[in-house]
N, C-alpha and C. Protein backbone atom coordinates (compact mmCIF):
# COMPACT_ATOMS: atom_id res chain seq x y z
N UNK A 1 -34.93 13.08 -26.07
CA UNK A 1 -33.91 12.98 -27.09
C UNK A 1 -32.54 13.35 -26.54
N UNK A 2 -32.72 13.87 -25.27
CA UNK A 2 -31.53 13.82 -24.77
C UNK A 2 -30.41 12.86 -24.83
N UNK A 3 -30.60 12.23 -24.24
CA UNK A 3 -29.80 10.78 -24.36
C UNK A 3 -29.15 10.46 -25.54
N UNK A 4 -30.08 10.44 -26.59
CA UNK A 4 -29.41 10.43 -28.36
C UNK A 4 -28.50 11.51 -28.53
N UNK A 5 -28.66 12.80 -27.87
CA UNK A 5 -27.39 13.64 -28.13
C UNK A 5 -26.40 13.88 -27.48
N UNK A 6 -26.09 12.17 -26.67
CA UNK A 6 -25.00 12.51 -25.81
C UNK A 6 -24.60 11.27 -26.63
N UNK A 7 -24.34 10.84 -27.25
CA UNK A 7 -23.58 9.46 -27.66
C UNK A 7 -22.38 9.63 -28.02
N UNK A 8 -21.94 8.85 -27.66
CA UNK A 8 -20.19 8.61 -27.68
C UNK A 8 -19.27 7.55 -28.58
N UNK A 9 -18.02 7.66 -28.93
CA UNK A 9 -17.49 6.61 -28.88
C UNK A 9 -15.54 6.81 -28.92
N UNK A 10 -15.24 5.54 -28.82
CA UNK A 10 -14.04 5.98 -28.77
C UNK A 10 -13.35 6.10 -29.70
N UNK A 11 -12.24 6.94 -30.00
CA UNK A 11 -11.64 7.06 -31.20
C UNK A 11 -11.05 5.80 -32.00
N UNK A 12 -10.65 4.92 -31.31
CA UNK A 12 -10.45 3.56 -31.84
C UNK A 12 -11.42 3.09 -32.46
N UNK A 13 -12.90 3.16 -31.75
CA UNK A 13 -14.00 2.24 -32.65
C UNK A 13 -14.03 3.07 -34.12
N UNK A 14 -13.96 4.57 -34.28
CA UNK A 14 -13.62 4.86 -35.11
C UNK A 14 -12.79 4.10 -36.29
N UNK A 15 -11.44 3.86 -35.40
CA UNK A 15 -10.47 4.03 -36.30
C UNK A 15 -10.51 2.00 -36.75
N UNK A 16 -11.46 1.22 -36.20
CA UNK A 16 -11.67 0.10 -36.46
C UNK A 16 -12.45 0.09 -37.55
N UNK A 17 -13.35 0.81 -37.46
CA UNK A 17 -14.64 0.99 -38.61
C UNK A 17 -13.73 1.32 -40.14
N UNK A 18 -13.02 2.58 -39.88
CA UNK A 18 -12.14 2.75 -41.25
C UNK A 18 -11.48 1.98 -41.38
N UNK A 19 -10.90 1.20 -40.57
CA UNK A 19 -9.92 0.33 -40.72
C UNK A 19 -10.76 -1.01 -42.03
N UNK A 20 -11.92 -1.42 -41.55
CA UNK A 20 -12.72 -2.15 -42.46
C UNK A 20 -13.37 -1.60 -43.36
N UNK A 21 -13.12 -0.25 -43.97
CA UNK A 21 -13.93 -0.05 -44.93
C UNK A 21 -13.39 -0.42 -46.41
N UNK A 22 -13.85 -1.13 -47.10
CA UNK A 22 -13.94 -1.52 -48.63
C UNK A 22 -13.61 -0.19 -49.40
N UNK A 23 -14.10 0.92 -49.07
CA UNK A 23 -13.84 1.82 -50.41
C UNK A 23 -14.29 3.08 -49.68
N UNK A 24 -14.01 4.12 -50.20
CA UNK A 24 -13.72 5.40 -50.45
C UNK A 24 -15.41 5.67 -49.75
N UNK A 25 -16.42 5.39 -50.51
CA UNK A 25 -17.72 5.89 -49.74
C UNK A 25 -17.94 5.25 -48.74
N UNK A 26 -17.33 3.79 -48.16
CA UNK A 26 -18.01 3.46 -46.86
C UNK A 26 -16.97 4.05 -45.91
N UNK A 27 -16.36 4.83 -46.42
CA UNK A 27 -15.34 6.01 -44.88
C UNK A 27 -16.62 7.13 -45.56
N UNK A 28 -17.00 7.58 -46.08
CA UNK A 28 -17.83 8.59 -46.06
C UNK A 28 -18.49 8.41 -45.57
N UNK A 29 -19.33 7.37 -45.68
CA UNK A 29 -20.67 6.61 -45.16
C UNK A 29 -20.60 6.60 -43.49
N UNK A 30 -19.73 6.16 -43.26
CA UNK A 30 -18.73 5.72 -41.81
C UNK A 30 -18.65 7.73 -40.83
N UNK A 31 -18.15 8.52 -41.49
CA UNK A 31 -18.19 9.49 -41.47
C UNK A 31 -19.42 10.77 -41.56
N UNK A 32 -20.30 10.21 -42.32
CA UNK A 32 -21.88 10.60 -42.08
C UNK A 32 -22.34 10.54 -40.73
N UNK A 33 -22.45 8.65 -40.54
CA UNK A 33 -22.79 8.54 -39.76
C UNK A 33 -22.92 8.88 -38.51
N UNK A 34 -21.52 9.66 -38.38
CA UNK A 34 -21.09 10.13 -37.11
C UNK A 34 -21.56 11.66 -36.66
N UNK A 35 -21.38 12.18 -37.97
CA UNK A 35 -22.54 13.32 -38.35
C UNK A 35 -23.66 14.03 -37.76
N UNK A 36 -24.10 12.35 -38.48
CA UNK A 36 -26.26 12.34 -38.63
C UNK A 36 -26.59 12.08 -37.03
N UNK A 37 -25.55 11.32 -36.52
CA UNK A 37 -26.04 10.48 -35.12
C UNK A 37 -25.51 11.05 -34.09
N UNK A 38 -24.95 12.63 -34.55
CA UNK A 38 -24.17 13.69 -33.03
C UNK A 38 -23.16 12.72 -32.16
N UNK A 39 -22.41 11.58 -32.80
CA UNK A 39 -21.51 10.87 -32.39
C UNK A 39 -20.48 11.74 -31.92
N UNK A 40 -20.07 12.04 -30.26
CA UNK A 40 -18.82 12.54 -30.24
C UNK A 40 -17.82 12.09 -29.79
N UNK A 41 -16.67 11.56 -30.16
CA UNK A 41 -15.44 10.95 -30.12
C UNK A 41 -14.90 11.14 -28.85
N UNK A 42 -14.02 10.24 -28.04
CA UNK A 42 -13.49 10.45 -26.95
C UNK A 42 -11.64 9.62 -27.69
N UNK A 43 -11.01 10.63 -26.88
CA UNK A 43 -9.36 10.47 -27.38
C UNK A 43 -8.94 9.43 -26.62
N UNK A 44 -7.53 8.83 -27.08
CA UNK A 44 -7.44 8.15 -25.69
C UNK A 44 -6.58 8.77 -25.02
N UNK A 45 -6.80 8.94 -23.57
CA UNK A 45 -5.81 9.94 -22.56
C UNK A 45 -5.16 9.26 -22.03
N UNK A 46 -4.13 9.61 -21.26
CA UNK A 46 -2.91 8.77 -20.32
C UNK A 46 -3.85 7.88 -19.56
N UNK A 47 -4.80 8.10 -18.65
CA UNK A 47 -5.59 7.46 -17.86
C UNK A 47 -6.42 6.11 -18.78
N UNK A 48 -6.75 6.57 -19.58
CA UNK A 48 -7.56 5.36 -20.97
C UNK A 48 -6.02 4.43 -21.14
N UNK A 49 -4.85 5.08 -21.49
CA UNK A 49 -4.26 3.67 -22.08
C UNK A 49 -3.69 3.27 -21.01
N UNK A 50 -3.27 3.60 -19.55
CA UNK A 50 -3.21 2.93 -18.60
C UNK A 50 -4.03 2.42 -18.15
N UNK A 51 -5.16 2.30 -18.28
CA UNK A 51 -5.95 1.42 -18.05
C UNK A 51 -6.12 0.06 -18.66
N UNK A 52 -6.21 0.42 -19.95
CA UNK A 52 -6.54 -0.31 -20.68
C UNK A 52 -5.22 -1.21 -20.97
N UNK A 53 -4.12 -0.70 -20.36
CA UNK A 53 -2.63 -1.94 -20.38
C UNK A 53 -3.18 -3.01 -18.89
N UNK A 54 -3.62 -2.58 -17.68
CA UNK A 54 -4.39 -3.18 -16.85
C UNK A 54 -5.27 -4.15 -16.99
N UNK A 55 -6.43 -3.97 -18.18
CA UNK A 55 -7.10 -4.62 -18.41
C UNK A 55 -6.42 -5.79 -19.33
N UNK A 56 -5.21 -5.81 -20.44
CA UNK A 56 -4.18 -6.71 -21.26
C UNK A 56 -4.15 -7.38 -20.07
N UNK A 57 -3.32 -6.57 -19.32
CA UNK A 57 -2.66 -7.43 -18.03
C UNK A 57 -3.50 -9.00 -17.72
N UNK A 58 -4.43 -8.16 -16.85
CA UNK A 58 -5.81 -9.03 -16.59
C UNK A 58 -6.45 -9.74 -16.90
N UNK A 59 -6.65 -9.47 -18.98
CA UNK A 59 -7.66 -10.36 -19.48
C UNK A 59 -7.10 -10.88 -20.36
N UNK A 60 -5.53 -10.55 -21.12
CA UNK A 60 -5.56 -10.92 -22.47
C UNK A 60 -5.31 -12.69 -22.73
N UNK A 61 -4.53 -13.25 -21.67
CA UNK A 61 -4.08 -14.70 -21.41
C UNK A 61 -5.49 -15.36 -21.14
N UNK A 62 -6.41 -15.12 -19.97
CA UNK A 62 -7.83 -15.66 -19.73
C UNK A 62 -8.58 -15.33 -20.77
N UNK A 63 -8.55 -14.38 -20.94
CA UNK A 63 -9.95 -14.31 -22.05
C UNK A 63 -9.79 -13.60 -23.85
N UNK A 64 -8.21 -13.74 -24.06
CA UNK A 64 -8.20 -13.21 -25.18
C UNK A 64 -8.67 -11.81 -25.49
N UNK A 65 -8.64 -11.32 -24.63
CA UNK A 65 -8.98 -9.86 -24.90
C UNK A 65 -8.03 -8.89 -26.17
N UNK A 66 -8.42 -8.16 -26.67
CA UNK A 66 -7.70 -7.90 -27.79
C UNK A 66 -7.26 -6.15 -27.22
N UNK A 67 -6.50 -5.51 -27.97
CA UNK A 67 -5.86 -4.29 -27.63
C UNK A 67 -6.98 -3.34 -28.00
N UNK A 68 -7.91 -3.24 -29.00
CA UNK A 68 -8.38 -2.74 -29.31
C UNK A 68 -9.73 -2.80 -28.42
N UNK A 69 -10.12 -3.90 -28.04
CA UNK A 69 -11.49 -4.01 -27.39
C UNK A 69 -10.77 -3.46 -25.70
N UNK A 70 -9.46 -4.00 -25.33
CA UNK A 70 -9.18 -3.24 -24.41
C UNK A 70 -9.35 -2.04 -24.22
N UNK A 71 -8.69 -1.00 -24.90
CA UNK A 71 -8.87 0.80 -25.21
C UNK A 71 -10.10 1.25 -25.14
N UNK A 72 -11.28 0.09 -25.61
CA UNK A 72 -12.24 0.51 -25.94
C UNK A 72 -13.31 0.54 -24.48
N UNK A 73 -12.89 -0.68 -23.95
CA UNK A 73 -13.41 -0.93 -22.52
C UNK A 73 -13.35 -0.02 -21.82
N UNK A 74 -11.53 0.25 -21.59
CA UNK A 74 -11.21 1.54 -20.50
C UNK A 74 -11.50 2.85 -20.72
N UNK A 75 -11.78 3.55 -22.52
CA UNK A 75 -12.32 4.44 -22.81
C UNK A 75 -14.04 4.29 -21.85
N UNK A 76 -14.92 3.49 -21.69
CA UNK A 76 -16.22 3.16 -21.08
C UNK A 76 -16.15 3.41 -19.73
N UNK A 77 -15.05 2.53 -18.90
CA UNK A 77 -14.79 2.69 -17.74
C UNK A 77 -14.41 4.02 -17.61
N UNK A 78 -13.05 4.25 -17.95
CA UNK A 78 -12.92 5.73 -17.39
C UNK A 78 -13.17 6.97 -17.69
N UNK A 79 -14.73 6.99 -18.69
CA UNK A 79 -15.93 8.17 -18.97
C UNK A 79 -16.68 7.77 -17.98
N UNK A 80 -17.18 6.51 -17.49
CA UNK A 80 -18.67 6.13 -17.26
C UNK A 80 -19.44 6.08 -18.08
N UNK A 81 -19.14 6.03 -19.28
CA UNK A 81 -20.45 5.39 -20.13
C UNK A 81 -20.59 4.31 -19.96
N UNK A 82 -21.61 3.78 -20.57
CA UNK A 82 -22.63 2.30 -21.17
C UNK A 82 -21.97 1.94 -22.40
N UNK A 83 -21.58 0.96 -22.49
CA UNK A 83 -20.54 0.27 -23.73
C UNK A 83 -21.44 -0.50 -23.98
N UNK A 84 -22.11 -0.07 -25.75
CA UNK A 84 -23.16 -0.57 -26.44
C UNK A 84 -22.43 -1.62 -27.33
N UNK A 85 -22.53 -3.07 -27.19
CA UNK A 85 -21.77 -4.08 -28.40
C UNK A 85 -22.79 -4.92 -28.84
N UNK A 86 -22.31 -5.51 -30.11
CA UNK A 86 -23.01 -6.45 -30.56
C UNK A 86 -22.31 -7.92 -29.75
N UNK A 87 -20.90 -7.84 -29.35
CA UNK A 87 -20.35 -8.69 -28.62
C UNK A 87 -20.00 -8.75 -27.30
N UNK A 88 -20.89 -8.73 -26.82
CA UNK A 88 -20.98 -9.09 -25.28
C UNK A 88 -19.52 -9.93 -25.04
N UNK A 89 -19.60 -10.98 -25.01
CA UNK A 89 -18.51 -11.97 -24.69
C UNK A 89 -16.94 -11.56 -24.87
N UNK A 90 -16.92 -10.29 -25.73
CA UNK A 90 -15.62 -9.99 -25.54
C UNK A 90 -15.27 -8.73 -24.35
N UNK A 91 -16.37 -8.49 -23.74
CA UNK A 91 -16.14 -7.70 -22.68
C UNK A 91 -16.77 -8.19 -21.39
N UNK A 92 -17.54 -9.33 -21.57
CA UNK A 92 -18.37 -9.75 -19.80
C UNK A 92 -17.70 -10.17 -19.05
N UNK A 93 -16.54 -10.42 -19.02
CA UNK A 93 -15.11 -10.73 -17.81
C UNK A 93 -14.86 -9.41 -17.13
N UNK A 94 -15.11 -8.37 -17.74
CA UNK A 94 -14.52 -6.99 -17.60
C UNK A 94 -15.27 -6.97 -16.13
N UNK A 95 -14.80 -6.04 -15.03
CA UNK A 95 -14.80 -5.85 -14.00
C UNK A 95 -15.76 -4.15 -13.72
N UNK A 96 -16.39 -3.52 -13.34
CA UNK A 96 -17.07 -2.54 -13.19
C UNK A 96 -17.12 -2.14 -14.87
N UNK A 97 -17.73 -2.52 -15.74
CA UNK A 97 -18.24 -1.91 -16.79
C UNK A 97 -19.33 -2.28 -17.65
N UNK A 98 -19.97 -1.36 -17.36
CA UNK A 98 -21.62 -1.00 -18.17
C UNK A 98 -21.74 -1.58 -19.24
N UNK A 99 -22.30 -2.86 -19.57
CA UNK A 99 -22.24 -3.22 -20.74
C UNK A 99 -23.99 -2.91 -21.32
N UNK A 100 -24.09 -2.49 -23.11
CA UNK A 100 -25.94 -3.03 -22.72
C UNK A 100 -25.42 -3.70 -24.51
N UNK A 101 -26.49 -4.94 -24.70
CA UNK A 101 -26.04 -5.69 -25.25
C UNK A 101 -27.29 -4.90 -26.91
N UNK A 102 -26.72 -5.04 -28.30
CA UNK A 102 -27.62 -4.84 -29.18
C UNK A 102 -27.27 -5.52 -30.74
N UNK A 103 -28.01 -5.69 -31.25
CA UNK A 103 -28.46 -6.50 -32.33
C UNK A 103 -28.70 -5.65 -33.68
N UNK A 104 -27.31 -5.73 -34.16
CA UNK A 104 -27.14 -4.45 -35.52
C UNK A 104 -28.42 -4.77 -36.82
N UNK A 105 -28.73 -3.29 -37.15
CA UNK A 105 -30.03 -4.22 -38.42
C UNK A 105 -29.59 -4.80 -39.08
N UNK A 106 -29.58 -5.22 -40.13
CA UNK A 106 -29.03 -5.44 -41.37
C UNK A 106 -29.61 -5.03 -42.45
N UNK A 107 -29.01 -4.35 -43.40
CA UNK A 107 -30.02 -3.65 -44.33
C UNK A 107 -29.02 -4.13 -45.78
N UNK A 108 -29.91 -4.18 -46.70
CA UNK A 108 -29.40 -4.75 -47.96
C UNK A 108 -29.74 -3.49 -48.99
């Protein structure tokens, strides 16, 4: 269970998630989650958004890379984590970074 209590993410995916929430309980919900699942946040540091202007540089004309999936990349790269997406394709151009690919449930 180790592994489950090292999980990460970056403060942006955060701040994407609230960014889409409908209402008042799915930021709670959103905020549980992070909770229940020992999610711990990584900031972005001078080194993360210089990077991640590198990666604009690099990808945003070829591959549409977005600012946000950028931050999010170089937050991966420059921890060394494994960058868990449901969208592969917006990061498989990316250059040294851990991608592992997953398939959200869906629950009704």
């Amino acid at each position: 269970m180790a592994a489950e209590s090292n999980r990460a993410a970056a403060i942006v995916t955060l701040m994407e998630l609230l960014a889409g929430a409908k209402s008042k309980a799915d930021v709670k919900t959103t905020r549980q989650f992070l909770v229940d699942f020992e999610i711990r946040l990584i900031p972005i540091t001078m080194p993360i958004s210089y990077a991640a202007a590198n990666l604009i540089e690099d990808h945003r004309l070829a591959d549409g890379l977005s600012i946000t999936d950028a931050l999010i990349a170089a937050t991966a790269r420059e921890t060394g984590e494994t960058l868990a997406t449901a969208n592969v394709r917006h990061f498989r151009n990316i250059p040294n970074l851990a991608l592992k690919s997953f398939r959200p449930s869906r629950s009704s």
